[in-house]
N, C-alpha and C. Protein backbone atom coordinates (compact mmCIF):
# COMPACT_ATOMS: atom_id res chain seq x y z
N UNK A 1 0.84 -1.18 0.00
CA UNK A 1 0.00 0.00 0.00
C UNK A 1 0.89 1.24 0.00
N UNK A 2 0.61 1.89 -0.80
CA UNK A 2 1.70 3.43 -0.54
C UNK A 2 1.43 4.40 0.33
N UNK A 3 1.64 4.94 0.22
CA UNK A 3 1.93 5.96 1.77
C UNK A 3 0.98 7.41 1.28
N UNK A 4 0.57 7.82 1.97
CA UNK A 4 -0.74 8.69 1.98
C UNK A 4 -0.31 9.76 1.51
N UNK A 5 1.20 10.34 1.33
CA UNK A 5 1.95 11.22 0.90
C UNK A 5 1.77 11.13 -0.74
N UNK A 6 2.26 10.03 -0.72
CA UNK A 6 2.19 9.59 -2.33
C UNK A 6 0.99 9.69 -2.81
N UNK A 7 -0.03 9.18 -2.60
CA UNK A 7 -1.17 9.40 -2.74
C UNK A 7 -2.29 10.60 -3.12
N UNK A 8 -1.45 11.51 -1.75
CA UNK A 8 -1.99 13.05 -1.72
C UNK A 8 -1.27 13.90 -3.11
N UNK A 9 -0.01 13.13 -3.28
CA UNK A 9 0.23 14.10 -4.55
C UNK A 9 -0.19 14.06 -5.65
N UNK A 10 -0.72 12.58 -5.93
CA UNK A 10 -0.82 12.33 -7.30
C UNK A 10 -2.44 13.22 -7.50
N UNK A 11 -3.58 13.28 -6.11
CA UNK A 11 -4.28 13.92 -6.27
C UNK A 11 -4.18 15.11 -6.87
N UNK A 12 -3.37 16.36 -5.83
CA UNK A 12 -3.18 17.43 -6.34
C UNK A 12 -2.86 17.52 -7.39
N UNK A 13 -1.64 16.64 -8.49
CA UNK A 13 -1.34 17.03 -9.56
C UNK A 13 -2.88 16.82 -10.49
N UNK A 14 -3.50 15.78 -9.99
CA UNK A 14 -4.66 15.48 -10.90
C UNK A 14 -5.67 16.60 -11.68
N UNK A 15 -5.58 17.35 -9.92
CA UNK A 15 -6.43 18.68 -9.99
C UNK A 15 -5.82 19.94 -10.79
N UNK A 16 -4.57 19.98 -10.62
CA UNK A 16 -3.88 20.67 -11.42
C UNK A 16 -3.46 20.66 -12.82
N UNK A 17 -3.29 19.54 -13.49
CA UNK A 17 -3.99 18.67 -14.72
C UNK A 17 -5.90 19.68 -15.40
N UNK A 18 -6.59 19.75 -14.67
CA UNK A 18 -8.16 19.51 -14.88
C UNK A 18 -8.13 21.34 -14.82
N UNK A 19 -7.58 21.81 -13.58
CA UNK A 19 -7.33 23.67 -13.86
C UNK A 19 -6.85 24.22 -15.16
N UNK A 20 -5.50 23.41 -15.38
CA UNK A 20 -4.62 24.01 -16.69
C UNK A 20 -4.79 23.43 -17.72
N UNK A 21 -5.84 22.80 -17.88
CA UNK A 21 -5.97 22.04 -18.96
C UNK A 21 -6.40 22.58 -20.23
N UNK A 22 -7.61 23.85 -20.42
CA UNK A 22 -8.07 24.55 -21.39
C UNK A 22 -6.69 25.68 -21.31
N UNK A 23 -6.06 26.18 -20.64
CA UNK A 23 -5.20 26.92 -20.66
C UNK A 23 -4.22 26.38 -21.88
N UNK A 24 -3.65 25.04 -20.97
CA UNK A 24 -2.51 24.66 -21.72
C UNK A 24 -2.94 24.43 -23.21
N UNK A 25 -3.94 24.41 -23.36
CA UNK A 25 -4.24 24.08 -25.01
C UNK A 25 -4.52 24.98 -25.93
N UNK A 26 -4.82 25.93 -25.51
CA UNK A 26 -4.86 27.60 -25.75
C UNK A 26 -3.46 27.99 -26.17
N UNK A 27 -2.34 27.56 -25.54
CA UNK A 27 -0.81 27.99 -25.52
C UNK A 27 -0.38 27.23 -26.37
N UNK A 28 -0.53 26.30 -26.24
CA UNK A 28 0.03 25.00 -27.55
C UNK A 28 -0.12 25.16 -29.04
N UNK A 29 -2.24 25.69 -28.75
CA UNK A 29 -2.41 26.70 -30.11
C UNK A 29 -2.00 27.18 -31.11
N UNK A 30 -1.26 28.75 -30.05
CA UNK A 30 -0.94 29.85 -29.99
C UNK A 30 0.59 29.71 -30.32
N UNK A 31 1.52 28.49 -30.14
CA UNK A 31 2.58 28.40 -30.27
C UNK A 31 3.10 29.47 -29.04
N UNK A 32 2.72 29.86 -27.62
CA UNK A 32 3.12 31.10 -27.08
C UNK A 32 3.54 29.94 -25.79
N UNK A 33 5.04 29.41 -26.45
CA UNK A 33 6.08 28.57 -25.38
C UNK A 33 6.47 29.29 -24.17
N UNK A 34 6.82 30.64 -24.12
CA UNK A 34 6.95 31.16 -22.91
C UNK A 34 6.38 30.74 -21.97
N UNK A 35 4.71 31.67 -22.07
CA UNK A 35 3.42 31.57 -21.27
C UNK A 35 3.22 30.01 -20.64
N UNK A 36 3.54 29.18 -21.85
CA UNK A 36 3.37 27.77 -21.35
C UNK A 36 4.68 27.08 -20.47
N UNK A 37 5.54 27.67 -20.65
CA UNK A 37 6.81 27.37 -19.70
C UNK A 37 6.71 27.80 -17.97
N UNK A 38 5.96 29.00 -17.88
CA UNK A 38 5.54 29.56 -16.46
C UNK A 38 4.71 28.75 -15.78
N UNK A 39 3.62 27.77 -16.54
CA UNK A 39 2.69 26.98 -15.76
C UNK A 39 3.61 26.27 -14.93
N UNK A 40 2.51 25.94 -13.91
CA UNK A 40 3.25 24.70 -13.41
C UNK A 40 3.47 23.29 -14.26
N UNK A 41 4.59 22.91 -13.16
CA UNK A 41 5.23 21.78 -14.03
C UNK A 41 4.34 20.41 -13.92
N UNK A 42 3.52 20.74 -12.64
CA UNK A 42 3.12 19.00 -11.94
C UNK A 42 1.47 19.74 -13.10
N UNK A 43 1.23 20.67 -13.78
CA UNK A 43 -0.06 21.28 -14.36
C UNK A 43 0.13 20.25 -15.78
N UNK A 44 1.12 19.49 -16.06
CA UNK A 44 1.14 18.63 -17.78
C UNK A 44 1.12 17.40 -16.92
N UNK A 45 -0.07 16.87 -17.89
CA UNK A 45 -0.41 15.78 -17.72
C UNK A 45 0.22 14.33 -18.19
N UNK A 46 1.45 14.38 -18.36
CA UNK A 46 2.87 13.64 -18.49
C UNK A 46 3.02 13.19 -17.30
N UNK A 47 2.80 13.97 -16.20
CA UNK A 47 3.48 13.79 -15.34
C UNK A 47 2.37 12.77 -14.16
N UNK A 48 1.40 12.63 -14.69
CA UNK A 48 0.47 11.58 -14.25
C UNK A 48 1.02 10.22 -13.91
N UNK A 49 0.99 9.55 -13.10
CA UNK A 49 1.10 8.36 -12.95
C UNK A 49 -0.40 7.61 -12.65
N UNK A 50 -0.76 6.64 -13.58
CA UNK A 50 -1.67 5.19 -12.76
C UNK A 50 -1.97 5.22 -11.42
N UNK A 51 -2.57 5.21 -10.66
CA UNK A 51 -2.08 4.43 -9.45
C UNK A 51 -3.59 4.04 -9.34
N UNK A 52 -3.86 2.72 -8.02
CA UNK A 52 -4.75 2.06 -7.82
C UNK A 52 -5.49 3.29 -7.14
N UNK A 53 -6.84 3.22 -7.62
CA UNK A 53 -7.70 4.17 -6.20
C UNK A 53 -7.75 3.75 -4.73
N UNK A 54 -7.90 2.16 -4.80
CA UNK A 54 -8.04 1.83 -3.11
C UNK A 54 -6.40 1.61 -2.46
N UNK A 55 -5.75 0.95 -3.26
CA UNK A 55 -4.50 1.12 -2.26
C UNK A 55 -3.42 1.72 -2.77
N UNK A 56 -3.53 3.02 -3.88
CA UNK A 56 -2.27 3.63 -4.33
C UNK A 56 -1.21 2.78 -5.16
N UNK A 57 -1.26 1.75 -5.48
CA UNK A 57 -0.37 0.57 -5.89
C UNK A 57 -0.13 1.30 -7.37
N UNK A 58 1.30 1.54 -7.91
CA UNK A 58 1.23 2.11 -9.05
C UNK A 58 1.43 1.00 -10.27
N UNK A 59 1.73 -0.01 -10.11
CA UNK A 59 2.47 -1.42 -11.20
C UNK A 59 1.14 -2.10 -10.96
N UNK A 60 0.56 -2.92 -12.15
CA UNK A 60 -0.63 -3.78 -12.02
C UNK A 60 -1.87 -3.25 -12.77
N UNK A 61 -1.80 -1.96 -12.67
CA UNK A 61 -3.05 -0.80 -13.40
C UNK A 61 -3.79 -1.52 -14.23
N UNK A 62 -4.97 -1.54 -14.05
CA UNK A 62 -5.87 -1.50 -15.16
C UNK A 62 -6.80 -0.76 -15.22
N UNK A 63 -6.83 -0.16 -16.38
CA UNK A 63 -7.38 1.00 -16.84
C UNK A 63 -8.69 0.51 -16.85
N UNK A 64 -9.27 -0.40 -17.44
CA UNK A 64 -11.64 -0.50 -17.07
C UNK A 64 -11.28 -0.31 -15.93
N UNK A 65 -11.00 -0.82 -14.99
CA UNK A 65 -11.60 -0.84 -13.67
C UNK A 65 -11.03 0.50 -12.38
N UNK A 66 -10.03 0.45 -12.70
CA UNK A 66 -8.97 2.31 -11.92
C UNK A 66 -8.23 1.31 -10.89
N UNK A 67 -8.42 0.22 -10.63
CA UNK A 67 -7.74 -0.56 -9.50
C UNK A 67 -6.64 -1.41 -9.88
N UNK A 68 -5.56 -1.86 -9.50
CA UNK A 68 -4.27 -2.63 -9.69
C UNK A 68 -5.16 -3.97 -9.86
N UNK A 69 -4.07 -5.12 -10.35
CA UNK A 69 -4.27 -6.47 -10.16
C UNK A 69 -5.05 -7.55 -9.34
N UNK A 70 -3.84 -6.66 -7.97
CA UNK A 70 -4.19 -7.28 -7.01
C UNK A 70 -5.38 -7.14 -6.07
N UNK A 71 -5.97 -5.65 -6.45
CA UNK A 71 -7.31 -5.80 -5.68
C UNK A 71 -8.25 -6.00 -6.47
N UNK A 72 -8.36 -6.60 -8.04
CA UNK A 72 -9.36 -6.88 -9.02
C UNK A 72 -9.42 -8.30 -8.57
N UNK A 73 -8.33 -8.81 -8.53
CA UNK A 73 -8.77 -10.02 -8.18
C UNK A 73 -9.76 -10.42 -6.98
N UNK A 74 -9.21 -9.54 -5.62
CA UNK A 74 -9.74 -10.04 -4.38
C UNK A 74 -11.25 -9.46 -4.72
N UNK A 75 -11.37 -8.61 -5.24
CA UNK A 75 -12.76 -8.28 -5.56
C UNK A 75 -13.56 -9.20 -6.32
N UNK A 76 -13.13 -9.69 -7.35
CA UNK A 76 -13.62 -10.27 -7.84
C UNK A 76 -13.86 -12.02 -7.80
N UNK A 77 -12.73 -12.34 -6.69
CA UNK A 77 -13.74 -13.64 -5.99
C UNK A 77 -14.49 -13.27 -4.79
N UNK A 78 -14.50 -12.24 -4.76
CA UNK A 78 -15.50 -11.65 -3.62
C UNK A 78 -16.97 -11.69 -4.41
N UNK A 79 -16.99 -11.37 -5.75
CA UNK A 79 -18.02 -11.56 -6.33
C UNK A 79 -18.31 -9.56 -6.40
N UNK A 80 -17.95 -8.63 -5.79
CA UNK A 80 -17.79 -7.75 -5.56
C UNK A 80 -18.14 -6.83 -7.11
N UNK A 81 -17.20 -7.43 -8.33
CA UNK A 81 -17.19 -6.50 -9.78
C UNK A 81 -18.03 -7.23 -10.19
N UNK A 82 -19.51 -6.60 -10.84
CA UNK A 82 -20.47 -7.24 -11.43
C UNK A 82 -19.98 -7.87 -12.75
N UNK A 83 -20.39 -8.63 -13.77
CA UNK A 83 -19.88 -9.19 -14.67
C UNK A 83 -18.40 -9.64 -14.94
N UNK A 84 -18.17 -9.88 -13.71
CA UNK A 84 -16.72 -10.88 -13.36
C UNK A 84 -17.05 -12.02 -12.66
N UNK A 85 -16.32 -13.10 -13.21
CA UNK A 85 -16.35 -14.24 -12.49
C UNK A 85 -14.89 -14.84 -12.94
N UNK A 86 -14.51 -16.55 -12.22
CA UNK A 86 -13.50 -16.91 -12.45
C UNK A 86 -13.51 -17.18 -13.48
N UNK A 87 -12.86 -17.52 -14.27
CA UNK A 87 -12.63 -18.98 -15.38
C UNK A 87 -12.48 -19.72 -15.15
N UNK A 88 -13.22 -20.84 -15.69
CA UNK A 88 -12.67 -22.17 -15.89
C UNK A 88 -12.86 -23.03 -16.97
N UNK A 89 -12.23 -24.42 -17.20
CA UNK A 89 -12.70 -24.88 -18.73
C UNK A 89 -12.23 -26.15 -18.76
């Protein structure tokens, strides 16, 4: 599980991402590199990382669901993700 630090940042950058977002595309436009050099840095969405929503886990990601590996699974012999079940054959 990662540490609540880690966690808290990837938020803020998220939010900061979603503020500068019509901005930064306005500048990109405009070709006006300056203006776009002053934003913040954690404001480009490059700088995003994955991470699981319930336990921050950044390796494992899967994108349908927002959760790592390892808690798709436990969820899902929990019966927990609707239209998941095991396999078998």
């Amino acid at each position: 599980m990662a540490r609540e630090s880690v966690k808290a940042r990837e938020r803020k950058r998220q939010k900061l991402v979603a503020k500068y977002a019509a901005k930064r595309e306005e500048l990109k436009a405009n070709g006006d590199y300056a203006a776009l050099d002053k934003l913040p840095k954690n404001s480009s969405k490059v700088r995003l990382h994955n991470r699981c929503l319930l336990t921050g886990r950044p390796k494992g990601y899967m994108r349908r669901f927002g959760i790592s590996r390892v808690v798709f699974r436990e969820l899902a012999s929990q019966g927990k993700i609707p239209g998941v079940k095991k396999a078998s054959w």
